[in-house]
N, C-alpha and C. Protein backbone atom coordinates (compact mmCIF):
# COMPACT_ATOMS: atom_id res chain seq x y z
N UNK A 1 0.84 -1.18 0.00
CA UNK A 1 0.00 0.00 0.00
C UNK A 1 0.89 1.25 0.00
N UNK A 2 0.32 2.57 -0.97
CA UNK A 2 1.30 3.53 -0.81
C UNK A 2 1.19 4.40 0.62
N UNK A 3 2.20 4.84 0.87
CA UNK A 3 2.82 5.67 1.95
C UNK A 3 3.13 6.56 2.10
N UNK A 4 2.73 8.06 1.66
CA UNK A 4 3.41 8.56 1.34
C UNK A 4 4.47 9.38 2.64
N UNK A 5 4.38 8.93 3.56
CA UNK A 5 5.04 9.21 4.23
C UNK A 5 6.68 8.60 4.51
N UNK A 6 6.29 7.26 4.17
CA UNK A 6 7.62 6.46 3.64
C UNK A 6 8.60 7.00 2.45
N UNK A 7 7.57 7.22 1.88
CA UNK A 7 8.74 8.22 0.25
C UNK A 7 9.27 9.34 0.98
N UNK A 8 8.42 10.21 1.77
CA UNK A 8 9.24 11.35 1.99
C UNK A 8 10.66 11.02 3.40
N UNK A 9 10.42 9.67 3.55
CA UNK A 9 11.24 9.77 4.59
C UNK A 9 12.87 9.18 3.27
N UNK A 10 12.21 8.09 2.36
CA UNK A 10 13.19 7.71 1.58
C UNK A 10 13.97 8.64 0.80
N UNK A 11 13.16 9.97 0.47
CA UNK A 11 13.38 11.19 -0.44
C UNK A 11 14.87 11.67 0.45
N UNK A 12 14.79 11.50 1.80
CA UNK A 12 15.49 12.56 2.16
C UNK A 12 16.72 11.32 2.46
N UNK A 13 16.72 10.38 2.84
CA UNK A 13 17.82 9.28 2.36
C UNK A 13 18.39 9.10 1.08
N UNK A 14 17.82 9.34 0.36
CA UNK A 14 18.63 9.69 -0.99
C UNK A 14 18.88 10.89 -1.30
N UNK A 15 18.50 12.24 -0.81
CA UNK A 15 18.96 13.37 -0.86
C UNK A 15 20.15 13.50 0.11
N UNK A 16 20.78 12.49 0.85
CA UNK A 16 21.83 12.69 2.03
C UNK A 16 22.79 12.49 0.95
N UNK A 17 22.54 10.99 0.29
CA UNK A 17 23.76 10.35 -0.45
C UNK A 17 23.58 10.96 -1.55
N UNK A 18 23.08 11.82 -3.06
CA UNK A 18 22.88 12.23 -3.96
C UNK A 18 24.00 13.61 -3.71
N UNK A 19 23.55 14.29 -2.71
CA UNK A 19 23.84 15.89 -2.35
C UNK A 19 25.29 15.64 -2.67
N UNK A 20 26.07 14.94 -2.29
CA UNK A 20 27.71 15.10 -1.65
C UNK A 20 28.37 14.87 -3.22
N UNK A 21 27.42 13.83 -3.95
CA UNK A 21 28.08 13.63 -5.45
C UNK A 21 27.65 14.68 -6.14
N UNK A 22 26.87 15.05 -6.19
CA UNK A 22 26.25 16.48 -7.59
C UNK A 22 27.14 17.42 -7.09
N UNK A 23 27.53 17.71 -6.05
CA UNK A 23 27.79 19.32 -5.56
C UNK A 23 29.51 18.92 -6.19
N UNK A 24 30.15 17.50 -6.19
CA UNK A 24 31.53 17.24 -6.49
C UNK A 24 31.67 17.47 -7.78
N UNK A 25 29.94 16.66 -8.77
CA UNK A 25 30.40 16.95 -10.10
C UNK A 25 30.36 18.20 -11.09
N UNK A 26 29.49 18.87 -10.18
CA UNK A 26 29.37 20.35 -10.37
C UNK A 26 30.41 21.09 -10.16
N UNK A 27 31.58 21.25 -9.10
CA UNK A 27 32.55 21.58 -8.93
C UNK A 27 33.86 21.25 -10.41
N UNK A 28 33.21 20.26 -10.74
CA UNK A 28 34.37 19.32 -11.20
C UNK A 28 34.21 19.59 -12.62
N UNK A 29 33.26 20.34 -13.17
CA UNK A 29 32.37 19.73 -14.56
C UNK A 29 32.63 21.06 -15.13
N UNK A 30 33.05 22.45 -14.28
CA UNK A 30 33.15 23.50 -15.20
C UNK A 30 32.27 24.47 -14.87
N UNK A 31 31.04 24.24 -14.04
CA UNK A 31 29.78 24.92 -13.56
C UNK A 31 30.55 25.76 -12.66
N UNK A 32 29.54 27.08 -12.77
CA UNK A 32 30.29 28.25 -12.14
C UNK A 32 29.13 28.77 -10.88
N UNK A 33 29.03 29.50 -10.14
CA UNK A 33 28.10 30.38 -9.14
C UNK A 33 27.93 31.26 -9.80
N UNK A 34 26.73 31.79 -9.78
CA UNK A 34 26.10 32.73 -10.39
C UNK A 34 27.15 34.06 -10.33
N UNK A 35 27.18 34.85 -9.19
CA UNK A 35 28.19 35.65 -8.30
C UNK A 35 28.89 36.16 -8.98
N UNK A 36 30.41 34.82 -9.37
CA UNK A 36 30.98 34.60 -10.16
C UNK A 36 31.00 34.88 -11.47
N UNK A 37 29.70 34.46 -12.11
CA UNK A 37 29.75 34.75 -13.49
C UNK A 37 29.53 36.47 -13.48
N UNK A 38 28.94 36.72 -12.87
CA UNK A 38 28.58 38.06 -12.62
C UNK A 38 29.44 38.92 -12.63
N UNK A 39 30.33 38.52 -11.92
CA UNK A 39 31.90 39.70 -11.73
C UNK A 39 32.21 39.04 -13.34
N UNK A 40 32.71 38.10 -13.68
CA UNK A 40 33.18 38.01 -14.93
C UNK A 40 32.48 38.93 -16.11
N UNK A 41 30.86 38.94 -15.99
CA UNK A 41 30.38 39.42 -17.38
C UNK A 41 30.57 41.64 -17.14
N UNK A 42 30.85 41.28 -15.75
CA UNK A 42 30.95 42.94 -15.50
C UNK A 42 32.81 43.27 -15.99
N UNK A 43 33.34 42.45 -15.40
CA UNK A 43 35.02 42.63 -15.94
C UNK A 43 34.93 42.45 -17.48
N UNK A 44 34.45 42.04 -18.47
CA UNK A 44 34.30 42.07 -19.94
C UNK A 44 33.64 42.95 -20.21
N UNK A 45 32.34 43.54 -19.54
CA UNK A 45 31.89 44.70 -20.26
C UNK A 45 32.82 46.00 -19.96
N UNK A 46 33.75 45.80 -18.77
CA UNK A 46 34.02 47.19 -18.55
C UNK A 46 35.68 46.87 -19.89
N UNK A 47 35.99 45.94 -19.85
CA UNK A 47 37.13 45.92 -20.82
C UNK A 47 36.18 46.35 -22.33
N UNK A 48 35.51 45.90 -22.63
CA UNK A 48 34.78 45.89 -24.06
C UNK A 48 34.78 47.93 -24.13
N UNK A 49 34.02 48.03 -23.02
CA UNK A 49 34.08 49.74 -23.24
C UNK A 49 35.21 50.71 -23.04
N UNK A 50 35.93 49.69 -22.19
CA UNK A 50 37.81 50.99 -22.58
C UNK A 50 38.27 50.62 -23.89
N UNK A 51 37.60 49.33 -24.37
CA UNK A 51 38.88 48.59 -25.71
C UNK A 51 37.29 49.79 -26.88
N UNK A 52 36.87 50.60 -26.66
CA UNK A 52 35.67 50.93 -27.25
C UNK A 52 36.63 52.56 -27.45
N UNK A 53 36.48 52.82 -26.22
CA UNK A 53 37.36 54.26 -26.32
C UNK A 53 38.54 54.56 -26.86
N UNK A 54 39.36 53.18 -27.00
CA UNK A 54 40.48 53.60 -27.18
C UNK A 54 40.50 53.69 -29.09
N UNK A 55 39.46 52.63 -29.78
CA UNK A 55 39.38 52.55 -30.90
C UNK A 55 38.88 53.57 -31.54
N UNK A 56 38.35 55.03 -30.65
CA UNK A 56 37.89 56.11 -31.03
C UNK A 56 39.11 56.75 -31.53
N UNK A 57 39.47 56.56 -30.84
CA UNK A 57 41.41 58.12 -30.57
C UNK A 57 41.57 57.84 -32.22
């Protein structure tokens, strides 16, 4: 008979052991933090607009 109280207890037994591998292959795979990308796309726009000014002169 279903349970659903049993799934949610199993949900979170496999969310113990799941969590520790995704967060490794995510690390591992090239995936970035948002944050991160953030400072990056701001450090390229501000280069794009000095490399902008200078092509004026």
């Amino acid at each position: 008979m279903f349970n659903p109280f049993n799934m949610a207890k199993d949900m979170k037994g496999m969310e113990k052991m799941v969590k520790p591998a995704l967060e490794k292959f995510m690390k591992e795979s090239g995936f970035v933090k948002k944050d991160e990308l953030d400072k990056a796309n701001e450090r390229i726009d501000s280069l794009e607009k000095r490399v902008a000014e200078l092509e004026k002169l």
